[in-house]
C-alpha atoms as a PDB file:
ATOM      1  CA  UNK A   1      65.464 191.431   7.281  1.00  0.00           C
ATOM      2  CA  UNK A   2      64.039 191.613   3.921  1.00  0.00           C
ATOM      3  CA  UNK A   3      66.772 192.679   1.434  1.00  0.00           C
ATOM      4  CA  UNK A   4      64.858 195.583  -0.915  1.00  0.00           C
ATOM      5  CA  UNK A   5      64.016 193.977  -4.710  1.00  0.00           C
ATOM      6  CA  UNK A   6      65.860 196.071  -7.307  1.00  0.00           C
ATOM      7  CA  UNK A   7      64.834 196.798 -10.792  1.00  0.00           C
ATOM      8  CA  UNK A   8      66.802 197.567 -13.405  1.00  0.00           C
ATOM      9  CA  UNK A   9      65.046 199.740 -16.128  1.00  0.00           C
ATOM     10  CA  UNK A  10      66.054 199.811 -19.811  1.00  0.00           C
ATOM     11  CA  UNK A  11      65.941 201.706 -22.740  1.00  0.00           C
ATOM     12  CA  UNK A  12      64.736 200.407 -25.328  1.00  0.00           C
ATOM     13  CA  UNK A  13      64.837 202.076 -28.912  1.00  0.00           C
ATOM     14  CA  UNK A  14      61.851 204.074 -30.017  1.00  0.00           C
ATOM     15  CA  UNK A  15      60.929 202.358 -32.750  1.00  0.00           C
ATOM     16  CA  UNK A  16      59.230 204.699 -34.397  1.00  0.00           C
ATOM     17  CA  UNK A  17      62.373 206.821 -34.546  1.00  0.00           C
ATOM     18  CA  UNK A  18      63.819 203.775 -36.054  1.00  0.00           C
ATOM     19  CA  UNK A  19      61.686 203.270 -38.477  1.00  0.00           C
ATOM     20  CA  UNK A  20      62.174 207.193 -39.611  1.00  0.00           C
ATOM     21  CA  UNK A  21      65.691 206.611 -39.839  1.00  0.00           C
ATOM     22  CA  UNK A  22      66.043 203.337 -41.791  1.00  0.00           C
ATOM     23  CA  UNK A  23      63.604 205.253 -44.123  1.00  0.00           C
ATOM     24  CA  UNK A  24      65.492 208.169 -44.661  1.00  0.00           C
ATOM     25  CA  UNK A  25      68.692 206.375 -45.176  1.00  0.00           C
ATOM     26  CA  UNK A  26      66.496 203.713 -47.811  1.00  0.00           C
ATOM     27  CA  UNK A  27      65.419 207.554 -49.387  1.00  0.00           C
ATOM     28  CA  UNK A  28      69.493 208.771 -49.523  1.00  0.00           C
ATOM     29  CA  UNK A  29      70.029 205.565 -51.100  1.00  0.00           C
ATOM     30  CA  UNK A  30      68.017 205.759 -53.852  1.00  0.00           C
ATOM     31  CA  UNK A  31      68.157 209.313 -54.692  1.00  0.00           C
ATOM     32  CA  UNK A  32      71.793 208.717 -54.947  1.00  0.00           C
ATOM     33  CA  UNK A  33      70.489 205.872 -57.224  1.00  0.00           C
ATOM     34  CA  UNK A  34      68.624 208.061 -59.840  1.00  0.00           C
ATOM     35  CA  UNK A  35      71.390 210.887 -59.945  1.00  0.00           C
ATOM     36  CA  UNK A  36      73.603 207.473 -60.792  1.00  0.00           C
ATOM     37  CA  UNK A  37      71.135 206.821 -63.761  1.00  0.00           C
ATOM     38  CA  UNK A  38      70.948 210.402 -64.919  1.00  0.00           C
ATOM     39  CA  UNK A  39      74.541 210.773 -64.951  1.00  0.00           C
ATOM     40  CA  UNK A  40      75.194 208.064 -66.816  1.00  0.00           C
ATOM     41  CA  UNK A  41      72.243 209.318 -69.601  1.00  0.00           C
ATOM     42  CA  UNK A  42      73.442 212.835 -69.443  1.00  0.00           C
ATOM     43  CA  UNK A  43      77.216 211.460 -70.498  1.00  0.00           C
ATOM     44  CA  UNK A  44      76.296 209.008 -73.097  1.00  0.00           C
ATOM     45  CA  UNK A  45      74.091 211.764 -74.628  1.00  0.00           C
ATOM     46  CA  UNK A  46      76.753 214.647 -74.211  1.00  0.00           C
ATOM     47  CA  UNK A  47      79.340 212.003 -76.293  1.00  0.00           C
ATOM     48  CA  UNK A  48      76.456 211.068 -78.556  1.00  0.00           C
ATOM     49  CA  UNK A  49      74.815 214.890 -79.301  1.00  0.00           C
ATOM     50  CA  UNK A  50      77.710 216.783 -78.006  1.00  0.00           C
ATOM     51  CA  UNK A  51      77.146 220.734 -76.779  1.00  0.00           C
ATOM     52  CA  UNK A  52      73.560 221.369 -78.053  1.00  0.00           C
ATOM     53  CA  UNK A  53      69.737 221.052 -77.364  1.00  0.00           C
ATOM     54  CA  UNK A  54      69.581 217.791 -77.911  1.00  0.00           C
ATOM     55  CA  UNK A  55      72.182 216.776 -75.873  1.00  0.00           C
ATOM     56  CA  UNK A  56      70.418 217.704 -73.248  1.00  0.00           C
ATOM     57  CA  UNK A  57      67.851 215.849 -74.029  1.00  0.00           C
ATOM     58  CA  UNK A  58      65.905 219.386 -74.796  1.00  0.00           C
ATOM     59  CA  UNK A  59      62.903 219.529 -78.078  1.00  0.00           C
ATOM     60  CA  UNK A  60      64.535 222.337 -79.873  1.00  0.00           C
ATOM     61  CA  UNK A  61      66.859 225.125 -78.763  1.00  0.00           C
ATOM     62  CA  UNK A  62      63.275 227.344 -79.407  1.00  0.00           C
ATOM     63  CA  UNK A  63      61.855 225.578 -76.488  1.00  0.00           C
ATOM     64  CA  UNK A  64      64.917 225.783 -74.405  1.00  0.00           C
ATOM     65  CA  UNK A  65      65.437 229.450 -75.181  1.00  0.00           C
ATOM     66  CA  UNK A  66      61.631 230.150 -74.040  1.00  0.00           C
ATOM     67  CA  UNK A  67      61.566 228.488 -70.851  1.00  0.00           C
ATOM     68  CA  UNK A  68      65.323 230.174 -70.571  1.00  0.00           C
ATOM     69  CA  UNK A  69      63.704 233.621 -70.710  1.00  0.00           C
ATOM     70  CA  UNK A  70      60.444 232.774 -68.767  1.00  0.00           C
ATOM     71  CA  UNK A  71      62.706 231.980 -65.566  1.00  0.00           C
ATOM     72  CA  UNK A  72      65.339 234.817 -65.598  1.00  0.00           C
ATOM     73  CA  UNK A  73      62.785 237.296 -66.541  1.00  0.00           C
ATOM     74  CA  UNK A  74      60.723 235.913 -63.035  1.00  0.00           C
ATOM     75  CA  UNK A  75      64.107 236.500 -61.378  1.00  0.00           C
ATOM     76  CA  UNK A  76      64.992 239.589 -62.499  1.00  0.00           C
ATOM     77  CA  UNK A  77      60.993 241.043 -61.940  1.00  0.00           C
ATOM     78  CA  UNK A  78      61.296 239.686 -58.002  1.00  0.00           C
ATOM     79  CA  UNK A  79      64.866 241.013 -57.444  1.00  0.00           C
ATOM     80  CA  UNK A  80      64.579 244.361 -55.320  1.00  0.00           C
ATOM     81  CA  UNK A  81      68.235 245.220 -56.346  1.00  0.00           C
ATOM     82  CA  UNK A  82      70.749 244.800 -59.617  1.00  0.00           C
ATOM     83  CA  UNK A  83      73.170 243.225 -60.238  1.00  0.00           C
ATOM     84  CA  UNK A  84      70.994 239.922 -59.475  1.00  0.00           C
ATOM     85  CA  UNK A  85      72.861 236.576 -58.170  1.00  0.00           C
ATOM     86  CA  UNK A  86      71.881 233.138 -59.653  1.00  0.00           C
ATOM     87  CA  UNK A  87      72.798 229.822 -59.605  1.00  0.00           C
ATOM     88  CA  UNK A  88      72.128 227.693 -62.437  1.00  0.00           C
ATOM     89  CA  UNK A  89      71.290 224.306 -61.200  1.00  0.00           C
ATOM     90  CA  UNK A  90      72.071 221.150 -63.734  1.00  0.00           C
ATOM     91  CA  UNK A  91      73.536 223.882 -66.059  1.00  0.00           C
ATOM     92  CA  UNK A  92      74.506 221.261 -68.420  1.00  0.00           C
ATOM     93  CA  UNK A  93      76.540 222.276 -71.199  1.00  0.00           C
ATOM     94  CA  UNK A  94      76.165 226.189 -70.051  1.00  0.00           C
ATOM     95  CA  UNK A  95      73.152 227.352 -72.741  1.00  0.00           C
ATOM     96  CA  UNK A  96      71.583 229.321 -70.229  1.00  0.00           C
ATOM     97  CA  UNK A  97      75.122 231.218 -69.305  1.00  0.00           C
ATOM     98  CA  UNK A  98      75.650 231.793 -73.133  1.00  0.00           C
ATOM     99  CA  UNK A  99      71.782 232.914 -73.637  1.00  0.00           C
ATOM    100  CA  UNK A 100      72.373 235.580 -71.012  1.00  0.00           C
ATOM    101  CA  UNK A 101      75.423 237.017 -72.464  1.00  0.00           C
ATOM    102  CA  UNK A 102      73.232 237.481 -75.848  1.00  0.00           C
ATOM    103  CA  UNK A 103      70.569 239.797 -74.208  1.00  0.00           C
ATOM    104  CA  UNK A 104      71.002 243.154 -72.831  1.00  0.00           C
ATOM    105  CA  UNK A 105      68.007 242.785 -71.160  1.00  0.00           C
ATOM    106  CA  UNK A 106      69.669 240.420 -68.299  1.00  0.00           C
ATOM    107  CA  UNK A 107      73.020 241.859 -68.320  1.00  0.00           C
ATOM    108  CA  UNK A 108      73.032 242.660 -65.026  1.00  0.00           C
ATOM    109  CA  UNK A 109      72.847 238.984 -64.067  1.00  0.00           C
ATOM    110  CA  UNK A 110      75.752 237.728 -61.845  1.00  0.00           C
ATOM    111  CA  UNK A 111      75.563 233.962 -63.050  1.00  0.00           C
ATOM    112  CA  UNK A 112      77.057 230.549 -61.434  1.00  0.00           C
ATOM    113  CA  UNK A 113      76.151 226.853 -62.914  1.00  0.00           C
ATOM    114  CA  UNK A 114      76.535 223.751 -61.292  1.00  0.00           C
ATOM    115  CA  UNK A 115      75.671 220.483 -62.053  1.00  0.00           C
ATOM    116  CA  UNK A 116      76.317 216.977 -60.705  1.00  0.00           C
ATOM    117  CA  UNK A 117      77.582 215.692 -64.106  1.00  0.00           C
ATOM    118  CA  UNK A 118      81.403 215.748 -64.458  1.00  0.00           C
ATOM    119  CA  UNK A 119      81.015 215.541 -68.074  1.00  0.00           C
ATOM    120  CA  UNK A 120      78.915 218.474 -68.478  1.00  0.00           C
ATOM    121  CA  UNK A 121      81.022 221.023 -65.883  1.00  0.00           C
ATOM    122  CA  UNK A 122      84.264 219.742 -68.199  1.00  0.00           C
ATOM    123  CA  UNK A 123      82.159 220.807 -71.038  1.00  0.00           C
ATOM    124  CA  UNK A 124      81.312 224.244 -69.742  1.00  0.00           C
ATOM    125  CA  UNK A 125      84.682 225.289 -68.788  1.00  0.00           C
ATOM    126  CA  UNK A 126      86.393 223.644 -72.076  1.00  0.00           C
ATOM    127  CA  UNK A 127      83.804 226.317 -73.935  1.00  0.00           C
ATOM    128  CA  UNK A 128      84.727 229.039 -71.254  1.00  0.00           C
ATOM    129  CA  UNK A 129      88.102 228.973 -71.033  1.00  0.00           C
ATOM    130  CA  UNK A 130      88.619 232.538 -69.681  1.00  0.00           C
ATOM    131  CA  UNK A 131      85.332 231.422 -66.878  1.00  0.00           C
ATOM    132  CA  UNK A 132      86.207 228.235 -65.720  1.00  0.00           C
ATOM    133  CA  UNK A 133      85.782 229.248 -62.232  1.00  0.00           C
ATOM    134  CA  UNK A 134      82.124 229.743 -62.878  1.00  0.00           C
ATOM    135  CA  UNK A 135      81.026 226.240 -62.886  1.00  0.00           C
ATOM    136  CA  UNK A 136      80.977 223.927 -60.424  1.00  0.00           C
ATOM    137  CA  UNK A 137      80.548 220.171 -59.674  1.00  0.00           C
ATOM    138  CA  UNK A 138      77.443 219.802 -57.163  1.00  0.00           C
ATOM    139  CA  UNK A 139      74.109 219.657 -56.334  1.00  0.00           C
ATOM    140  CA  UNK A 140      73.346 222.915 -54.830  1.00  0.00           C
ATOM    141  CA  UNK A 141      75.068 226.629 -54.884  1.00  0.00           C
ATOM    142  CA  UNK A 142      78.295 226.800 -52.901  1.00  0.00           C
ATOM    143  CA  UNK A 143      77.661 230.163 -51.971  1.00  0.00           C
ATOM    144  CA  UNK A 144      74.434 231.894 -51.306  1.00  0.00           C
ATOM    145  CA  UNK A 145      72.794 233.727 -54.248  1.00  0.00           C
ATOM    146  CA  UNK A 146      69.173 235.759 -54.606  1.00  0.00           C
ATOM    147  CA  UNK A 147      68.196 232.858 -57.032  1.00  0.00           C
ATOM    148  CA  UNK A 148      68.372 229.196 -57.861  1.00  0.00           C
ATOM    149  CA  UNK A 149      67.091 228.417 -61.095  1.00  0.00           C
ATOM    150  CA  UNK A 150      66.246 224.846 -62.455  1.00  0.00           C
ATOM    151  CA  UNK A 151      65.705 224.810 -66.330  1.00  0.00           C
ATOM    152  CA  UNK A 152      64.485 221.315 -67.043  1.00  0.00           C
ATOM    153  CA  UNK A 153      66.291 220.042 -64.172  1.00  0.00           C
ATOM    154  CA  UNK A 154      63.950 216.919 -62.814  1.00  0.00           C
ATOM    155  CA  UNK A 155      62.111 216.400 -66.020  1.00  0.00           C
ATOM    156  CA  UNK A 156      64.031 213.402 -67.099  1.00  0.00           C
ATOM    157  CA  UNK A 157      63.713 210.418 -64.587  1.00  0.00           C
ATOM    158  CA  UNK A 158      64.988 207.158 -64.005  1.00  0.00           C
ATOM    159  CA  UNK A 159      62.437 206.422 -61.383  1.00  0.00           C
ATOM    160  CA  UNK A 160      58.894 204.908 -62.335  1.00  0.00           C
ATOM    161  CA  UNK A 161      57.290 206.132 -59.019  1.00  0.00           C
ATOM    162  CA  UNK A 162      56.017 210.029 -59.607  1.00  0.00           C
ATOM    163  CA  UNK A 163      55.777 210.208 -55.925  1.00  0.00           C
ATOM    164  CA  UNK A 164      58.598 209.317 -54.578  1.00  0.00           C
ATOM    165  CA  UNK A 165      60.366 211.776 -57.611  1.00  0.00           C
ATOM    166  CA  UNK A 166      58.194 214.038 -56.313  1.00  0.00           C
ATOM    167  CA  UNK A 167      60.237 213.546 -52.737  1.00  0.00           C
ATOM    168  CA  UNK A 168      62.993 214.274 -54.371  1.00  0.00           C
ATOM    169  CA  UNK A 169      62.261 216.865 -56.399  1.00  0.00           C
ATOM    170  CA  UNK A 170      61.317 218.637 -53.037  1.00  0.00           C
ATOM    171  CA  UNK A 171      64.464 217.385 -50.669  1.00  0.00           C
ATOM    172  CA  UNK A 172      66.522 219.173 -53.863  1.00  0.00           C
ATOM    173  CA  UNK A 173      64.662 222.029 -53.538  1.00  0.00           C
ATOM    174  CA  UNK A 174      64.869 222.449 -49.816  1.00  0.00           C
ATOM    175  CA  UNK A 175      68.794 221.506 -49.890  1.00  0.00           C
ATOM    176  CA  UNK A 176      69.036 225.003 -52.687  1.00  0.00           C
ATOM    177  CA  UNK A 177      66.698 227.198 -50.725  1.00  0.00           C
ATOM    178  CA  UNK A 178      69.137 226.840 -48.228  1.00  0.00           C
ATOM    179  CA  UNK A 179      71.859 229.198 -50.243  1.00  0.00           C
ATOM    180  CA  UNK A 180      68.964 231.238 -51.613  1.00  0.00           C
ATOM    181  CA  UNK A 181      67.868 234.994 -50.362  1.00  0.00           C
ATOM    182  CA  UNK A 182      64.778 235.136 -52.526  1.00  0.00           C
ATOM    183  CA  UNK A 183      63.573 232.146 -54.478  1.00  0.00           C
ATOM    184  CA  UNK A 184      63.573 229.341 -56.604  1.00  0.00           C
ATOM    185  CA  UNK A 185      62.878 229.700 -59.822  1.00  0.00           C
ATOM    186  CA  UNK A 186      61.924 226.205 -61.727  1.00  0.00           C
ATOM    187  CA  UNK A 187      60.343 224.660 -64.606  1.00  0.00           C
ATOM    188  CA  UNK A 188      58.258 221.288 -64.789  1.00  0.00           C
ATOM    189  CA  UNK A 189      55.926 220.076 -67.822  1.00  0.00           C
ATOM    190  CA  UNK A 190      52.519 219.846 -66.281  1.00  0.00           C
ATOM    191  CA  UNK A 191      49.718 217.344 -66.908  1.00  0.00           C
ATOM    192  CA  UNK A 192      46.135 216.481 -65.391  1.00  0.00           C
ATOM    193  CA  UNK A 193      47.608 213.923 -62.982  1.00  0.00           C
ATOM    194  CA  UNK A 194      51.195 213.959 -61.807  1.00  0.00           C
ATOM    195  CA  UNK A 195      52.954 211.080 -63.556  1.00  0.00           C
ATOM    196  CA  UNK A 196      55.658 209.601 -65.284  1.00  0.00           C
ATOM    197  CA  UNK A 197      55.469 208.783 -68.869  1.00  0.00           C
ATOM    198  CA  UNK A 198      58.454 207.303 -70.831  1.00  0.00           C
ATOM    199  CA  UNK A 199      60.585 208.748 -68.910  1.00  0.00           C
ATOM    200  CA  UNK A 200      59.702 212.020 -68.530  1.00  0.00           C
ATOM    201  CA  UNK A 201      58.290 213.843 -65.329  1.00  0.00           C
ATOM    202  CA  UNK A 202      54.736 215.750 -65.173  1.00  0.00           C
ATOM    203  CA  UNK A 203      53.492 217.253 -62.629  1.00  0.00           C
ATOM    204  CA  UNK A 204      49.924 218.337 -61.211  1.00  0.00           C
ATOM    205  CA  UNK A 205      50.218 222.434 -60.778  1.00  0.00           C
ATOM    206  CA  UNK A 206      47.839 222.523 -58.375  1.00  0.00           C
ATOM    207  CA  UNK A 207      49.500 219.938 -56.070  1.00  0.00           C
ATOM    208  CA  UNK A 208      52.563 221.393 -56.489  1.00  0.00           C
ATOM    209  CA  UNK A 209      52.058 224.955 -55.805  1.00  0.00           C
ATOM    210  CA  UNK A 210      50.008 223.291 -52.356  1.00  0.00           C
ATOM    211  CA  UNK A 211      53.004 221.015 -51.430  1.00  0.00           C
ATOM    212  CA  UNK A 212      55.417 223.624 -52.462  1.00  0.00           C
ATOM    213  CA  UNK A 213      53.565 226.145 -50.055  1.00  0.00           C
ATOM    214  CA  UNK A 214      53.364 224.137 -46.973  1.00  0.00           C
ATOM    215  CA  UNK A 215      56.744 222.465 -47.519  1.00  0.00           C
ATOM    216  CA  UNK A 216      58.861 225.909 -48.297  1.00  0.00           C
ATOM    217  CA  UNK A 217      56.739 229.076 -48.641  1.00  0.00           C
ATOM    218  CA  UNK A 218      54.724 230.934 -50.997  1.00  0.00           C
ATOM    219  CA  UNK A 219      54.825 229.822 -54.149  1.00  0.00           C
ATOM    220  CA  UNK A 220      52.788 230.677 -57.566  1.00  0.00           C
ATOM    221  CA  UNK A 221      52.704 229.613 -61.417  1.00  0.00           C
ATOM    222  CA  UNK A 222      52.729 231.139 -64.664  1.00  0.00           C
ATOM    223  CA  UNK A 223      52.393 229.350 -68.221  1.00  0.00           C
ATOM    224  CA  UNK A 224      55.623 229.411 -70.462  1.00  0.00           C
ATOM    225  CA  UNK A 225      55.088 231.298 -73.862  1.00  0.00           C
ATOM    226  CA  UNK A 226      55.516 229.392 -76.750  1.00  0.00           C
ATOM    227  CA  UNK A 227      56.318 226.049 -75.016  1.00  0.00           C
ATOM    228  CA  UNK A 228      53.044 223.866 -74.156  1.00  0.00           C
ATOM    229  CA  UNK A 229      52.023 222.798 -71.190  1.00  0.00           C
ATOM    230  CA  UNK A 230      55.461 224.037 -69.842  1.00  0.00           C
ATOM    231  CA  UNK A 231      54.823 225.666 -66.474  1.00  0.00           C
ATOM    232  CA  UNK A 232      57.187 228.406 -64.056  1.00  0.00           C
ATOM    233  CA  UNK A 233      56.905 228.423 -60.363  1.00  0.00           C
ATOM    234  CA  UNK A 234      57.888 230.544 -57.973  1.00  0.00           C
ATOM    235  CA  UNK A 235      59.104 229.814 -54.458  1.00  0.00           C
ATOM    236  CA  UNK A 236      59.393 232.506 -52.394  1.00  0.00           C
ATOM    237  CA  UNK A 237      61.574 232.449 -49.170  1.00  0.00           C
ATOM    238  CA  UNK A 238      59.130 232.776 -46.391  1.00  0.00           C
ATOM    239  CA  UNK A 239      59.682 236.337 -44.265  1.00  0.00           C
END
């Protein structure tokens, strides 16, 4: 009597679901590794500038005031209902908090900043004694809000590959719209071609409202006043 040949069968890894996790853990690690660079800039500059434009790495207070008002008057046109939520994200020294508090015309704004620079939260809440609580440490809002804002936010870059900023631009995006009702409200400086240039980030606005679209949901532009080639999207929560 023959005895009956058995096979064993195993299961092997799919490698291509390897391969997608290798590269996603390669893409954690070196998005960690820019927010190491820009924290260190941001803190060297903060000592070096202290609490102003500049140490921001901002043009002129004019041009941060412009694209300051360009964003939270986007927010407060989309909001169906006052007061209106938003989280400030990379707040810095907290310019945008004190611009706010200036004009009537956003007084009903219910404001939060956080930013992944320890230096800069320490800086907001040494200026705001009485507000402390409104700053946080982080990449993202801790609670949800109507709006996430990014003033300036990924134009300064330690990586020399606009692409792969471009990735992260977008996983920092998706992580916010998370803890967002409405939309995202951000700036970028805009150029032909996307591309990095000493530095600095610019991006295509035609590729970005398309990625931005099929990646999160509808999304349009408008032109900053009085800051050039400074452009405002809009990135609506799909419904």
């Amino acid at each position: 009597m023959k005895r009956a040949n058995s096979t064993c069968q195993i299961s092997l890894p799919d490698s291509r679901f390897n391969y997608r996790r290798e590269r996603n853990l390669l893409r954690r690690f070196l998005y960690a590794s820019f927010e190491r660079q820009i924290n260190r800039a941001y803190r060297n500059r903060l000592a070096d500038r202290g609490t102003t434009a500049q140490g921001v790495f901002w043009r002129s207070e004019t041009s941060q005031i412009a694209r300051f008002d360009a964003l939270l008057s986007l927010a407060h046109e989309l909001a169906p209902q006052k007061p209106v939520t938003i989280a400030d994200i990379g707040c810095g020294y907290g310019a945008m908090f004190d611009f706010i508090k200036t004009k009537p015309a956003y007084a009903q704004t219910i404001y939060c900043g956080v930013d992944i620079n320890a230096a800069m939260v320490s800086a907001c809440q040494k200026k705001h004694p009485t507000e402390q609580a409104l700053f946080k440490l982080g990449n993202a809002p801790q609670t949800t809000v109507d709006f996430a804002i990014f003033s300036g936010t990924f134009n300064l870059t330690h990586c020399d590959d606009p692409a792969l900023w471009m990735d992260y631009i977008f996983n920092s995006l998706e992580r916010c719209m998370r803890k967002t009702r409405y939309a995202l409200v951000l700036n970028l400086l805009t150029a032909p071609q996307t591309k990095i240039t000493q530095q600095i980030f610019y991006a295509n606005r035609a590729a970005f409202i398309r990625r931005a679209k099929q990646q999160l949901g509808p999304t349009y532009a408008r032109s900053t006043k009085y800051v050039s080639g400074d452009v405002s999207f809009v990135i609506t929560r799909p419904r």
